[in-house]
PDB file of N, CA and C in Angstrom:
ATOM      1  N   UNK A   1       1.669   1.397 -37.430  1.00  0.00           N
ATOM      2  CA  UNK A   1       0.766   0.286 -37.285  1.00  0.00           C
ATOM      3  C   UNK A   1       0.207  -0.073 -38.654  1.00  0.00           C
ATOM      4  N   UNK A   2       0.047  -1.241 -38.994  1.00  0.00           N
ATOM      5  CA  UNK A   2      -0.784  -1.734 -40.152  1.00  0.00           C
ATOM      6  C   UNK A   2      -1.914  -2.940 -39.627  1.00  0.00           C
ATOM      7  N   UNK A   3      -2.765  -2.540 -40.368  1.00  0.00           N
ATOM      8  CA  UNK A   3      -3.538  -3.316 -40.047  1.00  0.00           C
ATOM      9  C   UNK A   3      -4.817  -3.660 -41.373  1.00  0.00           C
ATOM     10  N   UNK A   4      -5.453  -4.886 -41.029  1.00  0.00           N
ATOM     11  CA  UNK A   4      -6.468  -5.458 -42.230  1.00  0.00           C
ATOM     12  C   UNK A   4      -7.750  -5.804 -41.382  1.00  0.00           C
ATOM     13  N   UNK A   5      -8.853  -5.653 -41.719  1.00  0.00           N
ATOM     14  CA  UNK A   5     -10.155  -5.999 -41.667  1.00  0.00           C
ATOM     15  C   UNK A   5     -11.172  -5.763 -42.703  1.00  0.00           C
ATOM     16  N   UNK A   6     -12.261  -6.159 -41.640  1.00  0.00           N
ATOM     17  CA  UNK A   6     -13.370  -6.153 -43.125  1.00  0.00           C
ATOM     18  C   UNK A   6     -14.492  -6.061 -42.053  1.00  0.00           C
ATOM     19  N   UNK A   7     -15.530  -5.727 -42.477  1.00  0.00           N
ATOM     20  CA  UNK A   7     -17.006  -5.201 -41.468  1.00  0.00           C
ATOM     21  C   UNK A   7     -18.165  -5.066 -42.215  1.00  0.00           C
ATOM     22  N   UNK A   8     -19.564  -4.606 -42.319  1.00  0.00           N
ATOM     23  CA  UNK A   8     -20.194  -3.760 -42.525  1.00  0.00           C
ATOM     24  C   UNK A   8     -21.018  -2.719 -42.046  1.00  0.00           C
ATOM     25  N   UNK A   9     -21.522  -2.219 -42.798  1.00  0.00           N
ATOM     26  CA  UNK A   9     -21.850  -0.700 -42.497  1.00  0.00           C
ATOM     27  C   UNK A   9     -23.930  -0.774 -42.446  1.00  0.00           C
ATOM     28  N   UNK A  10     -24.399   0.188 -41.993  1.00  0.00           N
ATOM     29  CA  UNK A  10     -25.807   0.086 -41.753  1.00  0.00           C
ATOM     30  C   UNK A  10     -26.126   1.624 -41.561  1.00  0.00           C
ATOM     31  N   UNK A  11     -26.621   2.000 -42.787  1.00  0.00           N
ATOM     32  CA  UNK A  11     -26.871   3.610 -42.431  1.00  0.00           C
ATOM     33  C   UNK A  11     -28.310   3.560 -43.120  1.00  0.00           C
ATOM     34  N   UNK A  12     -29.433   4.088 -42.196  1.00  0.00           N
ATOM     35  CA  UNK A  12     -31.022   4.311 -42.111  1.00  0.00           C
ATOM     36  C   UNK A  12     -30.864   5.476 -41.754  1.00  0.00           C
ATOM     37  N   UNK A  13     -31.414   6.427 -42.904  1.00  0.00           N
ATOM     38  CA  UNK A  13     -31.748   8.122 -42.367  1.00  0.00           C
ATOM     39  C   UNK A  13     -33.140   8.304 -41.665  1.00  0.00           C
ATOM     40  N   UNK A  14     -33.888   7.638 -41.871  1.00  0.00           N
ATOM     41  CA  UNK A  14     -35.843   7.434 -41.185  1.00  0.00           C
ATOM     42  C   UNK A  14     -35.666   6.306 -40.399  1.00  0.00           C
ATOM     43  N   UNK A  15     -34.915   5.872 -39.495  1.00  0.00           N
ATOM     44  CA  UNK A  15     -35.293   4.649 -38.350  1.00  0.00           C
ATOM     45  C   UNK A  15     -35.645   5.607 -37.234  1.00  0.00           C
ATOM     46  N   UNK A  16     -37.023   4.976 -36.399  1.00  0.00           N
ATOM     47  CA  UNK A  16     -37.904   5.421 -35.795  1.00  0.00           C
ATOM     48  C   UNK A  16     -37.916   6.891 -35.829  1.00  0.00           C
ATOM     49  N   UNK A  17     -38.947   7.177 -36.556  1.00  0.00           N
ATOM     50  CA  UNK A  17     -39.677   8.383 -36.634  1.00  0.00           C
ATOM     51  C   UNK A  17     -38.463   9.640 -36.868  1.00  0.00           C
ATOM     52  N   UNK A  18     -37.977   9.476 -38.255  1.00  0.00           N
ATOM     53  CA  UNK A  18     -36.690  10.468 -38.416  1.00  0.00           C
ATOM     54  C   UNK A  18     -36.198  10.688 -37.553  1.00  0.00           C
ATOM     55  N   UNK A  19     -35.102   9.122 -37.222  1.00  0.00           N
ATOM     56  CA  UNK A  19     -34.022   9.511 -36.106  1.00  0.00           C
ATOM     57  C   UNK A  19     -33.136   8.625 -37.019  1.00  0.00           C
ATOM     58  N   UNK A  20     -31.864   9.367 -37.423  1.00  0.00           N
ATOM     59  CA  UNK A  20     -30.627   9.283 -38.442  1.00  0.00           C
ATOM     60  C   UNK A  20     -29.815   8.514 -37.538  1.00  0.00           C
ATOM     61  N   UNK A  21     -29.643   6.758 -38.165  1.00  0.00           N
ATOM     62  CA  UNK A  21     -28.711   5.656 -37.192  1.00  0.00           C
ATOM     63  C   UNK A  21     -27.521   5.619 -38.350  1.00  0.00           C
ATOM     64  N   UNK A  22     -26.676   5.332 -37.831  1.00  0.00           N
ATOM     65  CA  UNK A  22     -25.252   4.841 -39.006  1.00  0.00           C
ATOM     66  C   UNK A  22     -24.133   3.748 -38.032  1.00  0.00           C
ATOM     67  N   UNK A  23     -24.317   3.241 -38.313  1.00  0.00           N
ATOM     68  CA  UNK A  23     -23.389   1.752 -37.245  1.00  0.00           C
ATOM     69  C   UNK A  23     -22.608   1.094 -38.495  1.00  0.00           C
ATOM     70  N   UNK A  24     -21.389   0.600 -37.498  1.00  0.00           N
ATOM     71  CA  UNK A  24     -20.827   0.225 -38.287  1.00  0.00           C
ATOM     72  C   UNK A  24     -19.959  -1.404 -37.251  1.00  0.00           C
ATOM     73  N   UNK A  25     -19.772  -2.268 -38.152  1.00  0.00           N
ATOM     74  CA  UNK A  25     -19.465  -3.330 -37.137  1.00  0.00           C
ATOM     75  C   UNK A  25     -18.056  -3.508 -37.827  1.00  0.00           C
ATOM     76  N   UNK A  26     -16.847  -3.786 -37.410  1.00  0.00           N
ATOM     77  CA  UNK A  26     -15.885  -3.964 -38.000  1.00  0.00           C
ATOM     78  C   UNK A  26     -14.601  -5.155 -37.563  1.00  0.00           C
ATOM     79  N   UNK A  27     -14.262  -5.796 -37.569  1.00  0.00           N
ATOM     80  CA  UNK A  27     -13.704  -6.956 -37.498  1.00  0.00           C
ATOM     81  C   UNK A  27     -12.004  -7.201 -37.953  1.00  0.00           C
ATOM     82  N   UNK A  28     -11.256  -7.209 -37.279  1.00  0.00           N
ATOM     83  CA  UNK A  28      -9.702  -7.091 -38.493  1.00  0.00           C
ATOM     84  C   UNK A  28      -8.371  -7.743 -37.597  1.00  0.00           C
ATOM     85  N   UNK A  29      -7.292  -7.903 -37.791  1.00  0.00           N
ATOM     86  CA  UNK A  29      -5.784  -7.763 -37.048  1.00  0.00           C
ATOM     87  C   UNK A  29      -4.755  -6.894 -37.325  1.00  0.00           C
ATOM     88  N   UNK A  30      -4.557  -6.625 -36.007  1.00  0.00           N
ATOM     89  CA  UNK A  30      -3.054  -5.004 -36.527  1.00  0.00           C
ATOM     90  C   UNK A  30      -1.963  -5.773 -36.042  1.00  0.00           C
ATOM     91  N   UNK A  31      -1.115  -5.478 -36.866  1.00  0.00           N
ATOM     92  CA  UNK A  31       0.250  -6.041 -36.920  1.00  0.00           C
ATOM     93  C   UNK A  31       1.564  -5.196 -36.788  1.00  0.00           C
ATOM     94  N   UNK A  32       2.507  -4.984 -36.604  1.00  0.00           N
ATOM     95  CA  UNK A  32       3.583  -4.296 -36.805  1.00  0.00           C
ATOM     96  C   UNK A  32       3.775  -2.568 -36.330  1.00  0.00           C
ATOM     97  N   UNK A  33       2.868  -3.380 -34.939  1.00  0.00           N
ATOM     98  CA  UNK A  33       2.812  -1.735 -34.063  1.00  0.00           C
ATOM     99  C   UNK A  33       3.812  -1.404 -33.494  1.00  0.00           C
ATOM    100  N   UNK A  34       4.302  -0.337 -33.568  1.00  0.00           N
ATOM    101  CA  UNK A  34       6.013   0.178 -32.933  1.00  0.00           C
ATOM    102  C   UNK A  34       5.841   1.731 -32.549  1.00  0.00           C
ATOM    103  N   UNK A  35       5.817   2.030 -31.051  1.00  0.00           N
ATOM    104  CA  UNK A  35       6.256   3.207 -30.926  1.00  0.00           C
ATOM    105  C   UNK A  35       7.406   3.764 -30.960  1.00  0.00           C
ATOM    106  N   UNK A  36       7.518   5.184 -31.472  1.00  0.00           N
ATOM    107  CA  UNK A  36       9.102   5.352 -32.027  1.00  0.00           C
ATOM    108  C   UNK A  36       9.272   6.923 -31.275  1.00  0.00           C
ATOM    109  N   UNK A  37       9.887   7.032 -31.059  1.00  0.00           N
ATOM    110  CA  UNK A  37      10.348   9.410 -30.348  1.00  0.00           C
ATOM    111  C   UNK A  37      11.733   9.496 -31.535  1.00  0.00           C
ATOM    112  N   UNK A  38      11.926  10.823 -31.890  1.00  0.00           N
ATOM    113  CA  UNK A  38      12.372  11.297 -32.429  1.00  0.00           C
ATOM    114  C   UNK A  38      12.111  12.894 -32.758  1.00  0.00           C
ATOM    115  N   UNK A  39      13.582  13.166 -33.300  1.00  0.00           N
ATOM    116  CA  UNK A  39      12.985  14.755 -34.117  1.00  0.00           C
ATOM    117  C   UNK A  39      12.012  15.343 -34.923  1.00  0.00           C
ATOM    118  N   UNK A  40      12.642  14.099 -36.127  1.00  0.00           N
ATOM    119  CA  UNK A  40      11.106  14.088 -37.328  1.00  0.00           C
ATOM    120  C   UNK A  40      10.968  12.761 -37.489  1.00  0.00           C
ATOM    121  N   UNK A  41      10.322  12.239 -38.791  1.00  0.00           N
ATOM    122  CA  UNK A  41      10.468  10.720 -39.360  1.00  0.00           C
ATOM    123  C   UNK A  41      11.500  10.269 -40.027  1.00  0.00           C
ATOM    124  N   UNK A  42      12.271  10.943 -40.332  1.00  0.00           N
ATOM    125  CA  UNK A  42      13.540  10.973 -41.005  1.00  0.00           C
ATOM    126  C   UNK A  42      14.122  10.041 -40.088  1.00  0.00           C
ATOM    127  N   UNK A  43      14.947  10.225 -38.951  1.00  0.00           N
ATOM    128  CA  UNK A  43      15.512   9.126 -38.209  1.00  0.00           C
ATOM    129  C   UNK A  43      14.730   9.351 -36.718  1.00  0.00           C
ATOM    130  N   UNK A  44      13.846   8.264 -36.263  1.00  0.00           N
ATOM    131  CA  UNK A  44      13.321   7.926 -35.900  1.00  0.00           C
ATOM    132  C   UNK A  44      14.065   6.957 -34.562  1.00  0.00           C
ATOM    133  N   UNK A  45      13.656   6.238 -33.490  1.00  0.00           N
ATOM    134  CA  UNK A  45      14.211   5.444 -32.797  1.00  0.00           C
ATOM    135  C   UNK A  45      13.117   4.965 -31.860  1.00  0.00           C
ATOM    136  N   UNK A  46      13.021   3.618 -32.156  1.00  0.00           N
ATOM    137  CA  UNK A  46      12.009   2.791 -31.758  1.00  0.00           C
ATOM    138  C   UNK A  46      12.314   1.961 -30.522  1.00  0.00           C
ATOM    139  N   UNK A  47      11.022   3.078 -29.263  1.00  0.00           N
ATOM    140  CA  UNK A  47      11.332   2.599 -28.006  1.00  0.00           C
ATOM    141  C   UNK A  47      10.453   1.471 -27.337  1.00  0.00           C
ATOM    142  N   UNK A  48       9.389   1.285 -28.074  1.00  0.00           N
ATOM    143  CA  UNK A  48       8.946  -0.188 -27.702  1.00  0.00           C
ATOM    144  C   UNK A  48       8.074  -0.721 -28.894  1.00  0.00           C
ATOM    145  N   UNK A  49       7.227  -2.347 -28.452  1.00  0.00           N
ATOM    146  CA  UNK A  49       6.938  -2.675 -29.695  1.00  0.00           C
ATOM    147  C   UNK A  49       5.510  -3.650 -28.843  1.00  0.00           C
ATOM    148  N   UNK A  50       4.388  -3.336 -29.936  1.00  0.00           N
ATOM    149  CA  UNK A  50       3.251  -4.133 -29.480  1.00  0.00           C
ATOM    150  C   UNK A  50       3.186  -5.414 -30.127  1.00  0.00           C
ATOM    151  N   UNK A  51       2.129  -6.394 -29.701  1.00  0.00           N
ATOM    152  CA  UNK A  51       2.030  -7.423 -29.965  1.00  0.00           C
ATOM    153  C   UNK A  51       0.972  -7.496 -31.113  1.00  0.00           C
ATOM    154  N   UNK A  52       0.969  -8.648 -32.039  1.00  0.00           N
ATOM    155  CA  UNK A  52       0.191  -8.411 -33.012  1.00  0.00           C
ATOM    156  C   UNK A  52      -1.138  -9.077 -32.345  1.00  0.00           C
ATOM    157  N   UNK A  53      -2.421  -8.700 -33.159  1.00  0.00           N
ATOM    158  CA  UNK A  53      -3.544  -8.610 -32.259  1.00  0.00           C
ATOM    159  C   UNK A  53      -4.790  -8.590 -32.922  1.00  0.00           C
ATOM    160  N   UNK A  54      -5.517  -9.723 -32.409  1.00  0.00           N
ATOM    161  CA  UNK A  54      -6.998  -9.282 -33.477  1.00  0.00           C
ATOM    162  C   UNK A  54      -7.741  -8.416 -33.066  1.00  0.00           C
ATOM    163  N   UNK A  55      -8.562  -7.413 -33.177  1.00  0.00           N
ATOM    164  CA  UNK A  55      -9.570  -6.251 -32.691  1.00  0.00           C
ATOM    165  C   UNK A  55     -11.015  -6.590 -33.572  1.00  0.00           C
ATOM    166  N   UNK A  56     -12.040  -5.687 -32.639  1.00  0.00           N
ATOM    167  CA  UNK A  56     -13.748  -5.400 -33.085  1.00  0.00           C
ATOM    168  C   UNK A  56     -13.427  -3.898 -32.703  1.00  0.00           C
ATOM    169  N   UNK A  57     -14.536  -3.546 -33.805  1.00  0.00           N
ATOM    170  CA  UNK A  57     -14.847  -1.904 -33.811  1.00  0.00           C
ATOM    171  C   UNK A  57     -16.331  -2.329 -33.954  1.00  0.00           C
ATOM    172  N   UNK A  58     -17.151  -1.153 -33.206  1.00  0.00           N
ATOM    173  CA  UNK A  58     -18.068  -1.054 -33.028  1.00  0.00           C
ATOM    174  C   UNK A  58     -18.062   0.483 -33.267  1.00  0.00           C
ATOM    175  N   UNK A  59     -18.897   0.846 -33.998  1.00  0.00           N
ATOM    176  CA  UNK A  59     -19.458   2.941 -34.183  1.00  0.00           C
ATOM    177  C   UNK A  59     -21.000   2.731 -34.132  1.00  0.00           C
ATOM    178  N   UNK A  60     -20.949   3.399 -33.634  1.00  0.00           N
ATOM    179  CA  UNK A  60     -22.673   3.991 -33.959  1.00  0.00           C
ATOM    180  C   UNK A  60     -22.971   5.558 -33.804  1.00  0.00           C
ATOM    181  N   UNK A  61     -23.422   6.072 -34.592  1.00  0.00           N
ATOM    182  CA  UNK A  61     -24.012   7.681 -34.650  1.00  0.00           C
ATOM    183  C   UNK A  61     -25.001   7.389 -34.950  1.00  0.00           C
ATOM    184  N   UNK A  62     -26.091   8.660 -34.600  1.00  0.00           N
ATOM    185  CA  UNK A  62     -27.031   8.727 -34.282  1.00  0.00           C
ATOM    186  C   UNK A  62     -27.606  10.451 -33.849  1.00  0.00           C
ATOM    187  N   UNK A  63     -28.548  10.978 -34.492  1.00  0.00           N
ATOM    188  CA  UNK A  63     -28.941  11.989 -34.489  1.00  0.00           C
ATOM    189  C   UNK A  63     -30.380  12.214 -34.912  1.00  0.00           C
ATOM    190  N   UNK A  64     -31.223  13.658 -34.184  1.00  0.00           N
ATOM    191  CA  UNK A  64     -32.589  13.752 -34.630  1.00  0.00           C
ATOM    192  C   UNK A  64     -32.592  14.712 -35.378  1.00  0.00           C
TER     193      UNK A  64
END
């Protein structure tokens, strides 16, 4: 799979009363997804194929 995006990031170690937030918003398209079975990567054989596709990522952690 390959893929490109771009996002940003939001990390506050003291949001409400020392509680550690880190979010992240992320935005992109993956392209040239192919599942493949084989022995190793060496020769490989590609048994199906996805569609190319825009995606959102959303993370958030969070700890006290």
């Amino acid at each position: 799979m390959s893929r490109a995006g771009a996002g940003i990031h939001y990390r506050n170690p003291s949001l409400f009363n020392k509680f550690y937030v880190d979010m992240s918003l992320i935005a992109g398209y993956a392209f040239s997804q192919n599942f493949s079975h084989g022995f190793d990567a060496r020769d490989l054989d590609t048994f199906t194929r996805c569609s190319d596709e825009p995606y959102i990522g959303l993370v958030i952690i969070g700890r006290m």
